[in-house]
C-alpha atoms as a PDB file:
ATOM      1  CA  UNK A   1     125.928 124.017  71.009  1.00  0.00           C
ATOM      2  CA  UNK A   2     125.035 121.787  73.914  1.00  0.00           C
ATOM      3  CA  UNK A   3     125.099 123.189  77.347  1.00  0.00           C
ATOM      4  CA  UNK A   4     127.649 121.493  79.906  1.00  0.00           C
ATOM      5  CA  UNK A   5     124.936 122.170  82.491  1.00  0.00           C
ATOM      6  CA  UNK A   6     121.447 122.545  82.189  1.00  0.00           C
ATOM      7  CA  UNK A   7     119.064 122.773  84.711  1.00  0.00           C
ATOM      8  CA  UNK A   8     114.966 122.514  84.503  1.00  0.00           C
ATOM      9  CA  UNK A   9     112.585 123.812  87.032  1.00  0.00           C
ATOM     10  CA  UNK A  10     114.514 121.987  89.961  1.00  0.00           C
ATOM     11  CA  UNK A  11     112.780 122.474  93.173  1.00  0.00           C
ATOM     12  CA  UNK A  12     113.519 120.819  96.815  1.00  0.00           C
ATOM     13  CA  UNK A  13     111.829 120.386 100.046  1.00  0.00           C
ATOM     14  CA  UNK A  14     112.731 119.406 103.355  1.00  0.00           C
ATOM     15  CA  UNK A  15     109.705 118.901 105.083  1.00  0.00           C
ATOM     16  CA  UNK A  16     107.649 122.091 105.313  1.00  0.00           C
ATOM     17  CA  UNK A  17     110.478 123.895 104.057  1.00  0.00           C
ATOM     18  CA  UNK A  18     111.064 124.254 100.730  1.00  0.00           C
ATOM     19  CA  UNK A  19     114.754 125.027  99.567  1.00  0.00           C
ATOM     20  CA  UNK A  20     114.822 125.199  95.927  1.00  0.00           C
ATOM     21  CA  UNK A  21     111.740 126.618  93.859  1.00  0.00           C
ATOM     22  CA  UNK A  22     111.916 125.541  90.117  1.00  0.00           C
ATOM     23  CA  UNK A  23     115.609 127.066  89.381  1.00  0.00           C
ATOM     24  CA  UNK A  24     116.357 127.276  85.701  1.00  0.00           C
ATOM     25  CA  UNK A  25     119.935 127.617  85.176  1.00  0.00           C
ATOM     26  CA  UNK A  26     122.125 126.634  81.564  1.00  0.00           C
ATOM     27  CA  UNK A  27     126.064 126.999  81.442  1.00  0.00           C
ATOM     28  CA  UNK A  28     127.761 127.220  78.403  1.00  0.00           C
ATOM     29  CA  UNK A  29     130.978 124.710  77.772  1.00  0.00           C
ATOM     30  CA  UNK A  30     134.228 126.352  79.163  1.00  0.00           C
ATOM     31  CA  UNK A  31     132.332 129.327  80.925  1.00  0.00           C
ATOM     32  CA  UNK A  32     133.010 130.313  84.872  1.00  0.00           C
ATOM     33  CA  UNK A  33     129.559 130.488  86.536  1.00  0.00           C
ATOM     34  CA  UNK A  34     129.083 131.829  90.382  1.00  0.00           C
ATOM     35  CA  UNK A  35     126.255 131.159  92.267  1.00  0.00           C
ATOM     36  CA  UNK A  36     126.126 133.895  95.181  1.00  0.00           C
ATOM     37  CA  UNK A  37     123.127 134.528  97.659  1.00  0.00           C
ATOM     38  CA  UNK A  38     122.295 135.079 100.999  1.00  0.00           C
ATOM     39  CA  UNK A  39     122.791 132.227 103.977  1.00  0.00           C
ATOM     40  CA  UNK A  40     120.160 130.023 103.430  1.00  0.00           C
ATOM     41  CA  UNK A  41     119.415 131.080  99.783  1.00  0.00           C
ATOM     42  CA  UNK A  42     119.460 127.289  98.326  1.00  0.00           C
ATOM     43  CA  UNK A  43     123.233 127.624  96.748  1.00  0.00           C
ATOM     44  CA  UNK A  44     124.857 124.580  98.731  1.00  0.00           C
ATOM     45  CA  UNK A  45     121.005 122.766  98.129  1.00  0.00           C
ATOM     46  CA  UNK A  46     121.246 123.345  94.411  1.00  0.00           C
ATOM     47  CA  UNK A  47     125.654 121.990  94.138  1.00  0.00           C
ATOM     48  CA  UNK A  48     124.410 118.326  96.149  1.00  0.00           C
ATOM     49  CA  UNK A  49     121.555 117.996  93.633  1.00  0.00           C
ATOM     50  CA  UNK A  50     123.548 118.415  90.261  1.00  0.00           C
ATOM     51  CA  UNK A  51     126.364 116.500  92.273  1.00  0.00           C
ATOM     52  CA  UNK A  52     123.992 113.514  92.860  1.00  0.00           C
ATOM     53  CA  UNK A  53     124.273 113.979  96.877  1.00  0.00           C
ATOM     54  CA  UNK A  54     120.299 114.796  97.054  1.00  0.00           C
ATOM     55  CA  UNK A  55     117.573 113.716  94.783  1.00  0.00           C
ATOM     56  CA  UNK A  56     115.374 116.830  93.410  1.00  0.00           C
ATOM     57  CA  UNK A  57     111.821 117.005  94.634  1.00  0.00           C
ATOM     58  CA  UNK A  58     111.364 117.825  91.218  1.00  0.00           C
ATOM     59  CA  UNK A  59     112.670 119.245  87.938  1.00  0.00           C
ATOM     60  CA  UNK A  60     115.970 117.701  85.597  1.00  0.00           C
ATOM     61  CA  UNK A  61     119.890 117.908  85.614  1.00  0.00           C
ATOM     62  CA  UNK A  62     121.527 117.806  82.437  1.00  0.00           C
ATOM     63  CA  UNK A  63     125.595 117.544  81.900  1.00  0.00           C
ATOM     64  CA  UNK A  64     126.389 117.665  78.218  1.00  0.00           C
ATOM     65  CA  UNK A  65     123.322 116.899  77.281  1.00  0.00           C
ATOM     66  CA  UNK A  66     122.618 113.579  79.120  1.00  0.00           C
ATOM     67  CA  UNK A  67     120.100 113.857  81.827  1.00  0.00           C
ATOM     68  CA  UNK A  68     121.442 112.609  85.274  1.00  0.00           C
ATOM     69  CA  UNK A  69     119.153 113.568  87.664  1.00  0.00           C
ATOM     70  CA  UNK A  70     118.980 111.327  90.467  1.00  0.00           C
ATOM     71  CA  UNK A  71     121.997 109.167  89.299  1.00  0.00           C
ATOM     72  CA  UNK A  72     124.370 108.065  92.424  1.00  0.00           C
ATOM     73  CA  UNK A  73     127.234 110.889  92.433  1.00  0.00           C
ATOM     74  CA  UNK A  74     130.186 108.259  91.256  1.00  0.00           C
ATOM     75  CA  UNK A  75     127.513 107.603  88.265  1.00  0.00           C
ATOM     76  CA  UNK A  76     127.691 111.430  87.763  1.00  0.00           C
ATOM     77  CA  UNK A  77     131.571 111.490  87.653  1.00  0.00           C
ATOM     78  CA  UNK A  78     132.168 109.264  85.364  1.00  0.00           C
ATOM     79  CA  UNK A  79     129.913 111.659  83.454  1.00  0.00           C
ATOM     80  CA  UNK A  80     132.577 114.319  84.154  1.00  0.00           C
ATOM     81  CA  UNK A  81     132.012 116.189  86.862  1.00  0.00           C
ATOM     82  CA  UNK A  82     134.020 116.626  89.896  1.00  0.00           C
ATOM     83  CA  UNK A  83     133.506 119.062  92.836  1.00  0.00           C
ATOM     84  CA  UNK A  84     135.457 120.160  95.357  1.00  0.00           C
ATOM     85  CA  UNK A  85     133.675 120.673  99.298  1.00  0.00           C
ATOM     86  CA  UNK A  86     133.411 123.950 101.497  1.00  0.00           C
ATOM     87  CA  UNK A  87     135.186 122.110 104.321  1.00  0.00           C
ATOM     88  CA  UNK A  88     138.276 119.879 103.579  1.00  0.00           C
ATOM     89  CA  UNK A  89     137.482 115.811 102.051  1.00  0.00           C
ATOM     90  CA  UNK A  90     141.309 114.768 102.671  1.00  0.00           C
ATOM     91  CA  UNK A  91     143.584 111.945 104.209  1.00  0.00           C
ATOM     92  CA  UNK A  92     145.785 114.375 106.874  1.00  0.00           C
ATOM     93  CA  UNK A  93     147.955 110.742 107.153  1.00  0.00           C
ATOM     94  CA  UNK A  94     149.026 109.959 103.656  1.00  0.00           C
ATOM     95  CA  UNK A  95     151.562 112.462 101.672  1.00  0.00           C
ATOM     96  CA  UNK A  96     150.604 114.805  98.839  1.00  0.00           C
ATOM     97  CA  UNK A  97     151.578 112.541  96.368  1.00  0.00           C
ATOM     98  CA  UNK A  98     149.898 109.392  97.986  1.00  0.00           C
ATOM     99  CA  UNK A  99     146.977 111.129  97.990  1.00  0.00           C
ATOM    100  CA  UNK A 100     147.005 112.649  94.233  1.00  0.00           C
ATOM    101  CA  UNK A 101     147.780 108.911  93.042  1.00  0.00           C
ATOM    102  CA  UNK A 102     144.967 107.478  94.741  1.00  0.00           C
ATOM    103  CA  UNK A 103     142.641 110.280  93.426  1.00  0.00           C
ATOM    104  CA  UNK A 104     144.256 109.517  89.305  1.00  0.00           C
ATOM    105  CA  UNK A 105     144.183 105.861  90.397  1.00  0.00           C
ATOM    106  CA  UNK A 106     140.273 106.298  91.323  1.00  0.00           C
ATOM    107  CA  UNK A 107     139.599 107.371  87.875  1.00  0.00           C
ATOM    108  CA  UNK A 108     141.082 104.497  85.903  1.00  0.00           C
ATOM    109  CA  UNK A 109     139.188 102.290  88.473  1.00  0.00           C
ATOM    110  CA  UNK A 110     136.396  99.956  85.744  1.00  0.00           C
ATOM    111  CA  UNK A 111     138.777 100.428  82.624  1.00  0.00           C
ATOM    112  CA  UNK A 112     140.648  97.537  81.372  1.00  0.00           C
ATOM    113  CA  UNK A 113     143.922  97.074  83.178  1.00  0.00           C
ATOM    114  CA  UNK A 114     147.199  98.363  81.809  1.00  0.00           C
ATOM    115  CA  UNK A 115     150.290  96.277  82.357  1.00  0.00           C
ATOM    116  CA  UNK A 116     151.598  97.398  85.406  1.00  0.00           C
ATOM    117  CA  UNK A 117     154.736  99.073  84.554  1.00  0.00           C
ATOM    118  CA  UNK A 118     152.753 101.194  82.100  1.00  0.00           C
ATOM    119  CA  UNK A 119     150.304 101.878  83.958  1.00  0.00           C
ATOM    120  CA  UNK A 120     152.399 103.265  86.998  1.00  0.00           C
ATOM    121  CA  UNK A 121     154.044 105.174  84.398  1.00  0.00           C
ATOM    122  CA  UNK A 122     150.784 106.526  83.482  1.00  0.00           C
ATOM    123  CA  UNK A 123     149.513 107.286  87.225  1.00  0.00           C
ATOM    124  CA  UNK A 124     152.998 109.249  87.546  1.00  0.00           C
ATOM    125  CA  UNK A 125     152.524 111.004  84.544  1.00  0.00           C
ATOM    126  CA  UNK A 126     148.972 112.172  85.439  1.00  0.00           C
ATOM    127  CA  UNK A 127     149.851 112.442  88.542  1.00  0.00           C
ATOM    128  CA  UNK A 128     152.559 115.028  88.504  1.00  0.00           C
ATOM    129  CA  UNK A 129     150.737 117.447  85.693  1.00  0.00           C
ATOM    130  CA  UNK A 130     147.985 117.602  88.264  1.00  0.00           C
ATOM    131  CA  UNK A 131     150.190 119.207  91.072  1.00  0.00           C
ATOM    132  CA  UNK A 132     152.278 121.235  88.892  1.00  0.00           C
ATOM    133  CA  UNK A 133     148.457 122.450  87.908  1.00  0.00           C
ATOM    134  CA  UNK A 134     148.572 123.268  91.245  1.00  0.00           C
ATOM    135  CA  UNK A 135     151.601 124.682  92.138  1.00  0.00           C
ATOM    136  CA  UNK A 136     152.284 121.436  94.680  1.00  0.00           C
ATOM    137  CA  UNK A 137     155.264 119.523  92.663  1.00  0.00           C
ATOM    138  CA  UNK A 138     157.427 120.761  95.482  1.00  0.00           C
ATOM    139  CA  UNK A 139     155.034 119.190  98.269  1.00  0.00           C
ATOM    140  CA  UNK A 140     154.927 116.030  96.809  1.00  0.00           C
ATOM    141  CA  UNK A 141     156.567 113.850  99.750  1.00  0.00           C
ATOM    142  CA  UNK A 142     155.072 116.142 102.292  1.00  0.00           C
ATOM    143  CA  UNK A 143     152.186 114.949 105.067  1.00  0.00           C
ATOM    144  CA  UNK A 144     148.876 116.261 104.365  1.00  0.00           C
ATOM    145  CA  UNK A 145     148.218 117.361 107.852  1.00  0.00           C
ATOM    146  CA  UNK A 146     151.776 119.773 107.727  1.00  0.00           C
ATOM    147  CA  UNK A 147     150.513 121.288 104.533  1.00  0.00           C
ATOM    148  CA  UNK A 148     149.522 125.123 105.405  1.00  0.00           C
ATOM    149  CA  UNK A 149     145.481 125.703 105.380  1.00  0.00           C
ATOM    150  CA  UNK A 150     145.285 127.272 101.902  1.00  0.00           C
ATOM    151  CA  UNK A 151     147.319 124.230 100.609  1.00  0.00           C
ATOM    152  CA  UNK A 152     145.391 121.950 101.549  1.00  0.00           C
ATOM    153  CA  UNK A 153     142.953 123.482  99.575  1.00  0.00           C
ATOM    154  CA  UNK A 154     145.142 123.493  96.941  1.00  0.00           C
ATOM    155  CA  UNK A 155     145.243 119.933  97.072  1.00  0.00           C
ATOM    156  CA  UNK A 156     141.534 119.595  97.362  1.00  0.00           C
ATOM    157  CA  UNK A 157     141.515 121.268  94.084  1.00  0.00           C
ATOM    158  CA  UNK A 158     143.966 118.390  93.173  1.00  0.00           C
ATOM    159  CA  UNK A 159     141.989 115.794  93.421  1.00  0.00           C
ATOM    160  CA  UNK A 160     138.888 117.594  91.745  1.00  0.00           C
ATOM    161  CA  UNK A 161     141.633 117.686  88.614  1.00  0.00           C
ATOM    162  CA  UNK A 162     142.729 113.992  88.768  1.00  0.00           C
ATOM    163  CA  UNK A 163     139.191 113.149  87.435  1.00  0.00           C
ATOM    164  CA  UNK A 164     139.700 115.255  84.166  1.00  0.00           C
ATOM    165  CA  UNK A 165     136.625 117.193  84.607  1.00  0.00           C
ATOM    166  CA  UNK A 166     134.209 118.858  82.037  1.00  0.00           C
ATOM    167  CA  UNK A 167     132.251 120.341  84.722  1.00  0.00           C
ATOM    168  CA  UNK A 168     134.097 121.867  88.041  1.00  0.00           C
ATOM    169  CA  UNK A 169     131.916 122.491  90.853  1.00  0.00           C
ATOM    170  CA  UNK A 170     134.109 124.774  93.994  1.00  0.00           C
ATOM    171  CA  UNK A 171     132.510 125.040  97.412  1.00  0.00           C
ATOM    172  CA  UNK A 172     133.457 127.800  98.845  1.00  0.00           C
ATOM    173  CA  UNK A 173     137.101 127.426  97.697  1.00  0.00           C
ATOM    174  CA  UNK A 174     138.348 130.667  99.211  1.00  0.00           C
ATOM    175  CA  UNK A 175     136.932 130.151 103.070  1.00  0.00           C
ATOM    176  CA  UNK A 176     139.169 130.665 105.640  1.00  0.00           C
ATOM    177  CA  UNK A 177     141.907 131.717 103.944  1.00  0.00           C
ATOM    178  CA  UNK A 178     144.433 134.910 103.955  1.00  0.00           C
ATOM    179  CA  UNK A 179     144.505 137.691 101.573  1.00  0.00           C
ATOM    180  CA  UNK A 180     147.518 136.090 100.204  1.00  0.00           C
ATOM    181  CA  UNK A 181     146.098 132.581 100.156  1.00  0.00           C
ATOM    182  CA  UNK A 182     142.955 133.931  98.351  1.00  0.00           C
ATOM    183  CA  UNK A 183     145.047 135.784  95.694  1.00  0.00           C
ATOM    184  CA  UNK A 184     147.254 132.481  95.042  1.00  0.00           C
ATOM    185  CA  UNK A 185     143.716 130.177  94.952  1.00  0.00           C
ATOM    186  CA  UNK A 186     142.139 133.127  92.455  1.00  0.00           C
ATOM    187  CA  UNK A 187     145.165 132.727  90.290  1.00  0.00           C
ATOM    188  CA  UNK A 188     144.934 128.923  90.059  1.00  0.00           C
ATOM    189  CA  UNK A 189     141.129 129.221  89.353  1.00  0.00           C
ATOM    190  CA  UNK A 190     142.071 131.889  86.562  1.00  0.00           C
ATOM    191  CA  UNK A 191     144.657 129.904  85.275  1.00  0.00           C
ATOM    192  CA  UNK A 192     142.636 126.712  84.531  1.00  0.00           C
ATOM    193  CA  UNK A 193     141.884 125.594  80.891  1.00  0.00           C
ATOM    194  CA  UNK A 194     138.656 126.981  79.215  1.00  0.00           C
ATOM    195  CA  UNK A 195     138.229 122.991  78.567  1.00  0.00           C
ATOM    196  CA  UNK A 196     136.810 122.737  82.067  1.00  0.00           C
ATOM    197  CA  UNK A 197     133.610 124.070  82.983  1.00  0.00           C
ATOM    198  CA  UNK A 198     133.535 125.663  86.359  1.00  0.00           C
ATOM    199  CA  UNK A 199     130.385 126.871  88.773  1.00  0.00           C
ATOM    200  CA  UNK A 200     131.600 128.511  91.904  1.00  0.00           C
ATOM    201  CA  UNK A 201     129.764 128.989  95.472  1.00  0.00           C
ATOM    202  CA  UNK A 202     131.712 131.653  97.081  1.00  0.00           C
ATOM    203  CA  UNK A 203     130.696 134.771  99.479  1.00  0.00           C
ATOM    204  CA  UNK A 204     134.376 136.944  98.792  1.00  0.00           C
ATOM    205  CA  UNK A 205     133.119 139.490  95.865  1.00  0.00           C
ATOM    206  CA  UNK A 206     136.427 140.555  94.776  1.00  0.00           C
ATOM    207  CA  UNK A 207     137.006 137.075  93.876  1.00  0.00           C
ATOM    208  CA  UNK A 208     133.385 136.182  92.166  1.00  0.00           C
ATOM    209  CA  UNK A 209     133.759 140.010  89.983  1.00  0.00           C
ATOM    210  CA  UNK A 210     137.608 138.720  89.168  1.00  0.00           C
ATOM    211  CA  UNK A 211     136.575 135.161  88.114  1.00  0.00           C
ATOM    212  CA  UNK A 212     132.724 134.882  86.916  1.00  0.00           C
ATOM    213  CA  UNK A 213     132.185 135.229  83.482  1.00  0.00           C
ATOM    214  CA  UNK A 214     128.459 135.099  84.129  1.00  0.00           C
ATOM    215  CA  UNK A 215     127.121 135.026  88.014  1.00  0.00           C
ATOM    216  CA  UNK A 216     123.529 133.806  89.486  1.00  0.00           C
ATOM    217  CA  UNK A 217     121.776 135.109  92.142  1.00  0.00           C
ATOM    218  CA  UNK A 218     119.724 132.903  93.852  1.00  0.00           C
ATOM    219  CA  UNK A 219     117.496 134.393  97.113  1.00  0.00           C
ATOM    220  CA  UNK A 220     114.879 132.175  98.659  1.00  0.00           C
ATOM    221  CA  UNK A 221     115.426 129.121  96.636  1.00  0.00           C
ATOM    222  CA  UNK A 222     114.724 131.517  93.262  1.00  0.00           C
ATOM    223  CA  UNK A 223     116.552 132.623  90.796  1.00  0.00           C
ATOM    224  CA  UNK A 224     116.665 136.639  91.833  1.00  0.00           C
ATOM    225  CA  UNK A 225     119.013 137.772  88.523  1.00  0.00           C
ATOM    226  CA  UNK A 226     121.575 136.878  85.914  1.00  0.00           C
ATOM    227  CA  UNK A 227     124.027 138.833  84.045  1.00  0.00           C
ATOM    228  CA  UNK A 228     127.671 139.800  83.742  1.00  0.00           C
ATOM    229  CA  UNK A 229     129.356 141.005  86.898  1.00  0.00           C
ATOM    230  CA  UNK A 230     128.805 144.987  85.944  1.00  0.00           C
ATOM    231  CA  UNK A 231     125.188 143.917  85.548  1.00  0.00           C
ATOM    232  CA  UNK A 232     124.863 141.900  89.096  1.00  0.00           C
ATOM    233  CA  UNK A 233     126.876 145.102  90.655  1.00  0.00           C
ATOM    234  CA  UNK A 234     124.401 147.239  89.183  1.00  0.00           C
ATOM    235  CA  UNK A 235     121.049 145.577  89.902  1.00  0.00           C
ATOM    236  CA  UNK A 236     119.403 147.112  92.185  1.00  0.00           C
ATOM    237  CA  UNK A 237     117.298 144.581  93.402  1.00  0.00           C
ATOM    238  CA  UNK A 238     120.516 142.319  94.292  1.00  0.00           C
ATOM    239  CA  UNK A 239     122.503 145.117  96.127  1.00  0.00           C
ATOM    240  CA  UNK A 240     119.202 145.072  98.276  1.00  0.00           C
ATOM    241  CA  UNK A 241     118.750 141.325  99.500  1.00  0.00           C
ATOM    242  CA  UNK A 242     122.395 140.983  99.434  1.00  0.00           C
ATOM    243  CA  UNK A 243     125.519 142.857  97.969  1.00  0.00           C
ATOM    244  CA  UNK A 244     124.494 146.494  98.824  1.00  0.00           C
ATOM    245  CA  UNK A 245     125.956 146.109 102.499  1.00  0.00           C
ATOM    246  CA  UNK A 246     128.847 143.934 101.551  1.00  0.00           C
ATOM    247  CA  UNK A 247     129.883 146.290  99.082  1.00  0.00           C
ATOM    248  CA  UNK A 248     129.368 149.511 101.479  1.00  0.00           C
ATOM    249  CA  UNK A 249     131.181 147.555 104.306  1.00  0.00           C
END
């Protein structure tokens, strides 16, 4: 079976610094990978390069096979991947709906046109599954700047969806928000269909051992360990550079 993601000896450097130091990493089709480290470990480094926001220094990105490193990131969605960012990418002036539209709108964007009755049907169609996905049917005619904080990253998660994704990258989807608002994002996450790869950044444990079918641990641009979420708990070596105080705190 292909891998949706496959990455080969990628390394980065800024300079002097060197982020990234030849990080081998393959994700099997439908599973939900975290990436977890320490500030500064290379995690956010690692999401821009498969996204296409930064070129490699060296090393190859594969989705489904097809190499894409150093394509331009719309190249790399059409590909099917989508991400979502650690702070919010949205329009706080247009509604919910305006802004879902655009996003399923973006997607047809190159294809040859339907007529336009059908294809407003279409963009309606498309567009309401994604916010029912979502849990945002209700917030349709709302203003994105009244949404509450964890709804608008809801929404961001919206927009990730209009694409149709194979591959899901999340940014830090849980930041900033309440118990409650962490519980209702971890549910949506959950929730989503095994027909969408996802790789998660994300410092909250309780929602990386809830989620992660497999998890990475990356710790000065290196791969430190990988296993299942009773093996990362267990590892000593991890619970040293990085989850041994979290999980005593």
């Amino acid at each position: 079976m292909t891998e949706a993601l496959r990455i080969e000896r990628i390394s980065k450097s800024f300079g002097q610094f060197t982020a990234l130091k030849g990080v081998d990493l393959s994700v099997r089709p439908g599973e939900r990978r975290a990436i977890i480290g320490p500030n500064g470990a290379g995690k956010s480094t690692l999401f821009n390069i498969i996204a296409g926001q930064s070129r490699p220094t060296d090393g190859d990105v594969y989705l489904n096979g097809t190499r894409t490193t150093g394509m331009r990131p719309d190249r790399i969605w059409s590909h099917g991947l989508t991400r979502t960012f650690q702070r919010n990418q949205l329009f706080p002036g247009l509604t919910v709906w305006e802004s879902v539209e655009l996003a399923c709108a973006a997607r047809h964007r190159g294809r040859p046109m339907l007529p336009g009755a059908t294809r407003k049907a279409a963009l309606e169609q498309e567009g309401a599954e994604v916010l029912r996905l979502v849990h945002l049917r209700q917030h349709s005619p709302t203003l994105v700047r009244n949404l509450a904080y964890g709804e608008q990253r809801q929404l961001e998660l919206a927009l990730a969806l209009a694409g149709q994704p194979k591959i899901l990258l999340l940014d830090e989807p849980t930041a900033g928000m309440s118990p409650a608002e962490t519980e209702s994002m971890l549910a949506l996450m959950s929730g989503l269909s095994r027909e969408i790869t996802l790789l998660i950044v994300e410092h909250d444990m309780d929602v990386v051992f809830k989620l992660a079918d497999t998890i990475t641990v990356l710790h000065l641009g290196e791969v430190l360990a990988v296993g299942s979420p009773a093996d990362i708990e267990s590892n000593d070596k991890v619970r040293e550079v990085y989850m041994g105080a979290r999980r005593q705190a």
